[in-house]
C-alpha atoms as a PDB file:
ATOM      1  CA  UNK A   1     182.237  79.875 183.592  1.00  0.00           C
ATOM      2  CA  UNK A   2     181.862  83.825 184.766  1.00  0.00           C
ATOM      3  CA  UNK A   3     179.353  85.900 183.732  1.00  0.00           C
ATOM      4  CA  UNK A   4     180.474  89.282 182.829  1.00  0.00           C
ATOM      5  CA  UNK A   5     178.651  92.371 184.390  1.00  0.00           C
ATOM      6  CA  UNK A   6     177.753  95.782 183.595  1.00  0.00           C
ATOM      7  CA  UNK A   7     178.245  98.355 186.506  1.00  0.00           C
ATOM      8  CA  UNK A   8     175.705 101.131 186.825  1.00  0.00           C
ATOM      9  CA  UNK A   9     175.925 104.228 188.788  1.00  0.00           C
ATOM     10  CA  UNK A  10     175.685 103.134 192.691  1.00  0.00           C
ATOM     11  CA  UNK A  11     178.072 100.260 192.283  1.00  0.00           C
ATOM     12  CA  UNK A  12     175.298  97.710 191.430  1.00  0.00           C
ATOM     13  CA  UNK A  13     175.673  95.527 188.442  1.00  0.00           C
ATOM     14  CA  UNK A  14     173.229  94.526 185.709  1.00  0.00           C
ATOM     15  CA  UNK A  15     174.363  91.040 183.273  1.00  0.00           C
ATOM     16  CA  UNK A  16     175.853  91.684 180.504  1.00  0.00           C
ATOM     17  CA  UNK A  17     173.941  92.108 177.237  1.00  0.00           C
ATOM     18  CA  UNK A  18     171.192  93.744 179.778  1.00  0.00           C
ATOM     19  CA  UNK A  19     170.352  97.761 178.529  1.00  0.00           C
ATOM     20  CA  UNK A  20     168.801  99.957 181.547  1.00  0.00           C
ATOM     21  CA  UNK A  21     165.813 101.497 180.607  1.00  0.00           C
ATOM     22  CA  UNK A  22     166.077 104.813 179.711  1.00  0.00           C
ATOM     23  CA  UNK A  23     163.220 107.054 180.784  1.00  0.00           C
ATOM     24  CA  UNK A  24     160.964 106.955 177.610  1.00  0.00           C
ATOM     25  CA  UNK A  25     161.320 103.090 177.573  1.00  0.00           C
ATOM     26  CA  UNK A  26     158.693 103.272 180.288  1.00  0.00           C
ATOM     27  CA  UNK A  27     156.252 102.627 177.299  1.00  0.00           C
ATOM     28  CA  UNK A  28     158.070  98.856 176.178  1.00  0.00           C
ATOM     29  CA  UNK A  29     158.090 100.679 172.834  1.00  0.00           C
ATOM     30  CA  UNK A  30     154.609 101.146 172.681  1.00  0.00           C
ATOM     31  CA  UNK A  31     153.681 103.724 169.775  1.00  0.00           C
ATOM     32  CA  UNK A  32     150.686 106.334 169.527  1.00  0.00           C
ATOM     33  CA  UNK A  33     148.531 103.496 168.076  1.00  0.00           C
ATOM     34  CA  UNK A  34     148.238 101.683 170.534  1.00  0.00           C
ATOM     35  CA  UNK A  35     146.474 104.199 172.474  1.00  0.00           C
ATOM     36  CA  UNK A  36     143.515 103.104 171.020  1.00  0.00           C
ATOM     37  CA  UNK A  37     142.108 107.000 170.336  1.00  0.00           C
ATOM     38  CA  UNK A  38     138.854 107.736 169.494  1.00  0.00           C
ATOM     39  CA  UNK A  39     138.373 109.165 165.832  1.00  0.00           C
ATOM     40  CA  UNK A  40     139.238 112.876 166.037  1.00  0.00           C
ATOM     41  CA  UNK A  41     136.719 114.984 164.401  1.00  0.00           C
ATOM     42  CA  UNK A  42     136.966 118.498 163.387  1.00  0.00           C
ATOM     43  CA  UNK A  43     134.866 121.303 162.856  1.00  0.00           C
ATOM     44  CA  UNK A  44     135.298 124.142 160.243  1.00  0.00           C
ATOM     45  CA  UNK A  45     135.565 127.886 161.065  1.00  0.00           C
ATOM     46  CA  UNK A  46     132.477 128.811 160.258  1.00  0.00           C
ATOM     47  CA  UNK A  47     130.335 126.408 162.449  1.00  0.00           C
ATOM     48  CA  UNK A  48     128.598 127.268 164.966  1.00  0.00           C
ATOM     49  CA  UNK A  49     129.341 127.907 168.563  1.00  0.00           C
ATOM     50  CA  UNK A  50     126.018 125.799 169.609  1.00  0.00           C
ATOM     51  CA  UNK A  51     127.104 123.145 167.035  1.00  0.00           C
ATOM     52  CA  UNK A  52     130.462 122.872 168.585  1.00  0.00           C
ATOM     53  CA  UNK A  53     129.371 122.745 172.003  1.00  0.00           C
ATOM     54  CA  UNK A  54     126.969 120.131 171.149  1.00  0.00           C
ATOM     55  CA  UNK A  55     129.405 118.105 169.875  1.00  0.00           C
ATOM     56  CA  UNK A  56     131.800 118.135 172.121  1.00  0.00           C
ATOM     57  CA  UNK A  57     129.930 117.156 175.252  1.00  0.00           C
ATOM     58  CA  UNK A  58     128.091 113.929 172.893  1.00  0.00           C
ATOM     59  CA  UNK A  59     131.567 112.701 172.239  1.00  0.00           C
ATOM     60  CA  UNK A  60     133.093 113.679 175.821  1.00  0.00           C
ATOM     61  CA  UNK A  61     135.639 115.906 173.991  1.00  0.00           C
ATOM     62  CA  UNK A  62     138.108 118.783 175.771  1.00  0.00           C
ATOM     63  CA  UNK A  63     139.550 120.248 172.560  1.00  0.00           C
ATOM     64  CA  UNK A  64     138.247 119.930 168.593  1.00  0.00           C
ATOM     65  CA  UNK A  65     140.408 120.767 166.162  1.00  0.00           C
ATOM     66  CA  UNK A  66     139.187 123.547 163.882  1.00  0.00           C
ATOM     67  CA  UNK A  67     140.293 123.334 159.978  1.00  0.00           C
ATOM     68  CA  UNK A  68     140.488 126.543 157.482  1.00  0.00           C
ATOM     69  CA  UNK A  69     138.203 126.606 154.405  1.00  0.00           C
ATOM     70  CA  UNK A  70     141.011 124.381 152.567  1.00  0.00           C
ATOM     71  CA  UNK A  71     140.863 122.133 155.918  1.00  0.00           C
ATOM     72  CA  UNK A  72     144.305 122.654 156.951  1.00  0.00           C
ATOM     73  CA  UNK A  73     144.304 122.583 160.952  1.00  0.00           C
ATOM     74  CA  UNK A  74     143.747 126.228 161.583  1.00  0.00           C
ATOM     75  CA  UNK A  75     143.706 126.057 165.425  1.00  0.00           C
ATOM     76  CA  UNK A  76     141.718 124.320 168.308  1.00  0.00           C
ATOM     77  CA  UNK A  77     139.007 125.098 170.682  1.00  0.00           C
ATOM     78  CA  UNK A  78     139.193 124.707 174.103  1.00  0.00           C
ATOM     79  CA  UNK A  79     135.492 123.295 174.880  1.00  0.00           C
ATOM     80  CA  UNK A  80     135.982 124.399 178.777  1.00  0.00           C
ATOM     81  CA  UNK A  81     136.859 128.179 178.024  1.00  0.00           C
ATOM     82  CA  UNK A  82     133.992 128.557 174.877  1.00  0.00           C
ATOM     83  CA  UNK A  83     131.212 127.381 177.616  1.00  0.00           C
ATOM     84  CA  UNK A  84     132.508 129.763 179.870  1.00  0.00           C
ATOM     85  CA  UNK A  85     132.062 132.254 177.642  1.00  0.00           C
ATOM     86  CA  UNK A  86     128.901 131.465 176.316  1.00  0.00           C
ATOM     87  CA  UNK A  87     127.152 130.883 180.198  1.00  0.00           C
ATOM     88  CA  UNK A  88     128.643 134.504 180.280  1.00  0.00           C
ATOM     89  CA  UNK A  89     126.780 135.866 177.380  1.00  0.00           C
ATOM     90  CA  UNK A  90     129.983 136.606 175.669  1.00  0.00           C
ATOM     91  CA  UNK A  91     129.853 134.244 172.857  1.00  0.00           C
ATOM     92  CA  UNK A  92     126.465 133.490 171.080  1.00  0.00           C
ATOM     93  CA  UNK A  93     125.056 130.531 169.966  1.00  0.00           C
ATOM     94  CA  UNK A  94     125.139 132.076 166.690  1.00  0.00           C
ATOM     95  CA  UNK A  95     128.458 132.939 166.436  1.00  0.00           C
ATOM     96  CA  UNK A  96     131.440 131.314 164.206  1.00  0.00           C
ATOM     97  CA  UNK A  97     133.938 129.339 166.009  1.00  0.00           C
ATOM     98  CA  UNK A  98     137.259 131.561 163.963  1.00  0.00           C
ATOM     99  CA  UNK A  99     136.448 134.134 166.637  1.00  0.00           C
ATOM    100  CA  UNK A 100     136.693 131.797 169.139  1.00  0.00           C
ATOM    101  CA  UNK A 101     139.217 129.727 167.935  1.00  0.00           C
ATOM    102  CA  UNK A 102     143.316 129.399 169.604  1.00  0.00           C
ATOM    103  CA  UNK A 103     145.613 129.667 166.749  1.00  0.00           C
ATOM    104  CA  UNK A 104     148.226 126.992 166.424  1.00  0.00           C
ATOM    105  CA  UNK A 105     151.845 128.946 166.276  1.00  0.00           C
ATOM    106  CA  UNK A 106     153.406 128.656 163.350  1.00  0.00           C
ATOM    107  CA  UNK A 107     157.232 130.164 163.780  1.00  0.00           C
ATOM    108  CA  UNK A 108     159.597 129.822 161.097  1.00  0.00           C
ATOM    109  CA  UNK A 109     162.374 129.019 163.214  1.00  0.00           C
ATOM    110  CA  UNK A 110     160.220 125.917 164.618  1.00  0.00           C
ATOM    111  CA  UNK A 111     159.698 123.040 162.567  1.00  0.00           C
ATOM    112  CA  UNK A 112     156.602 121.470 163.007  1.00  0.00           C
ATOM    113  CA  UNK A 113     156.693 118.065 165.548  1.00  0.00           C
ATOM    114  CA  UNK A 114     154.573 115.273 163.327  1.00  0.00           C
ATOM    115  CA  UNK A 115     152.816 112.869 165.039  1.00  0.00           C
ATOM    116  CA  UNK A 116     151.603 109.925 163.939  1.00  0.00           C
ATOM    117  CA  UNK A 117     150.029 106.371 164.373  1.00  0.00           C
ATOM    118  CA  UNK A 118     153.817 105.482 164.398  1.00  0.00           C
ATOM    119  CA  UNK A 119     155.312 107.941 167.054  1.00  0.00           C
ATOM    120  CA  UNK A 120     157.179 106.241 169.983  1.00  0.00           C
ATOM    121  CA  UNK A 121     155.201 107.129 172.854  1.00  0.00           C
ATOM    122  CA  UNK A 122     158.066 108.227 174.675  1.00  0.00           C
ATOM    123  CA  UNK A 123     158.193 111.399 172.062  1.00  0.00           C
ATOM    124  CA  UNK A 124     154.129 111.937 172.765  1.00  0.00           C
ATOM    125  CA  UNK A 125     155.136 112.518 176.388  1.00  0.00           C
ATOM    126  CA  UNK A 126     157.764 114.735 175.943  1.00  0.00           C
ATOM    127  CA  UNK A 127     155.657 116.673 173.094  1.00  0.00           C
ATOM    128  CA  UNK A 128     152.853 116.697 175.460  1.00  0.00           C
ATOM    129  CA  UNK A 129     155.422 118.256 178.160  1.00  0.00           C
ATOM    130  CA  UNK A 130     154.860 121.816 176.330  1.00  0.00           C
ATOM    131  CA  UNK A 131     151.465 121.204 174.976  1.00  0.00           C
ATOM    132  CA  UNK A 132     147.776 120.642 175.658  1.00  0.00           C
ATOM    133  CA  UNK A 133     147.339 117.812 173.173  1.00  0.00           C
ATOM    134  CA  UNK A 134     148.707 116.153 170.068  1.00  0.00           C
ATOM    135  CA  UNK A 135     147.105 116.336 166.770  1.00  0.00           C
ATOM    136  CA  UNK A 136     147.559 112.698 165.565  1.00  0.00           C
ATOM    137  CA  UNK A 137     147.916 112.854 161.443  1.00  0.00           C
ATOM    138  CA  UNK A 138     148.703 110.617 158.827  1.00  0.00           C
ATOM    139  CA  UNK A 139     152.391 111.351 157.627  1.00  0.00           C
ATOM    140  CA  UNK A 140     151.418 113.513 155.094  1.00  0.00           C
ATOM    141  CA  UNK A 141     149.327 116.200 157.819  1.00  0.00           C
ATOM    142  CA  UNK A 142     146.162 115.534 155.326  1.00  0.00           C
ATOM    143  CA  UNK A 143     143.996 114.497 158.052  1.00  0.00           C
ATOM    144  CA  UNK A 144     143.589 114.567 161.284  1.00  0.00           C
ATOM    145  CA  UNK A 145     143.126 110.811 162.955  1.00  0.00           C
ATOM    146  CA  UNK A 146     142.706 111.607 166.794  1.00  0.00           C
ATOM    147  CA  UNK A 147     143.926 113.745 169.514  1.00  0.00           C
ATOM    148  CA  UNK A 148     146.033 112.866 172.405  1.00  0.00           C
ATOM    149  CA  UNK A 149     146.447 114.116 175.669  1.00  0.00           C
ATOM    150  CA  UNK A 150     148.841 113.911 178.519  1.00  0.00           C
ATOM    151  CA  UNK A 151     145.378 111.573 180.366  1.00  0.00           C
ATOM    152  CA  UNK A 152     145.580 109.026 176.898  1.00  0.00           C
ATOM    153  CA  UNK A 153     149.531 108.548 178.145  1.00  0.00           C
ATOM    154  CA  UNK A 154     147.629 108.324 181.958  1.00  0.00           C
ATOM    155  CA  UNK A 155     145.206 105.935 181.215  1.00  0.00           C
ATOM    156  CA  UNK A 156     147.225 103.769 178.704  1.00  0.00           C
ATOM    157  CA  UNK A 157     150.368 103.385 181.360  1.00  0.00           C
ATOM    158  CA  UNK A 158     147.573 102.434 183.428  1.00  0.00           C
ATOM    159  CA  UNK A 159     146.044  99.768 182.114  1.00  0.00           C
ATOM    160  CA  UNK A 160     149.117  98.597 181.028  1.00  0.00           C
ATOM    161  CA  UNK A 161     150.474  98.018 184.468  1.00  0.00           C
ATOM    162  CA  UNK A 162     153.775 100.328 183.470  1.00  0.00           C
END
């Protein structure tokens, strides 16, 4: 009894039944979860600069999430650009992180991309095509669980053998 085959672009054929993988099936369906992220933590507006710094290079962090008074994600800090600044006398130890802080956009016209413990890594990666990092929240954006970057998706594919 024949087999029927699928032919794919190039004249090569794939059994029936069989589904190419698509470019985000790289990740065999893996989701943000299983990135196995650190607990995020964030920092409120008013900390300090010292504080922040301090606790970013004890937890080996590149960008903290900074919350409003309400703590609603307000923005992030970039940990690399506020020691700059500070080993240039610009910022002060003293000083608040709002003045230091990068603004998350907030367009009418864009919806806002949720992710969470849930979301197919294949829509991390492209998210993470047009952004730094992810904020990872529950589905109702009350907290914030971790933060993933384009070297989580690195490492992970990596030790996965991808």
């Amino acid at each position: 009894m024949a087999t029927s085959a699928t032919i794919k672009p190039g004249g090569a054929s794939l059994p029936s039944g069989h589904v190419p993988l698509r470019t985000g099936d790289k990740y065999r369906g893996a989701v943000v979860e299983d990135l196995q992220l650190p607990p995020a933590f964030a920092l409120p507006s008013d900390e300090a600069v010292s504080r922040a710094i301090e606790l970013a290079y004890e937890r080996d962090f590149s960008y903290i999430p900074v919350l409003d008074r309400n703590r609603k994600p307000l923005g992030y800090l970039d940990v690399a650009k506020l020691k700059t600044k500070w080993e240039e006398g610009v910022a002060n130890p003293s000083d608040k992180l709002v003045n230091y802080v990068t603004k998350f956009r907030r367009v009418a016209g864009e919806p806002y991309k949720l992710i969470t413990p849930s979301t197919p890594l294949a829509e991390l990666e492209a998210f993470l095509q047009d952004n730094l990092f992810a904020l990872v929240t529950d589905y109702e954006r009350k907290f914030v669980l971790g933060v993933a970057t384009p070297q989580d998706l690195e490492s992970f594919v990596s030790r996965r053998g991808f």
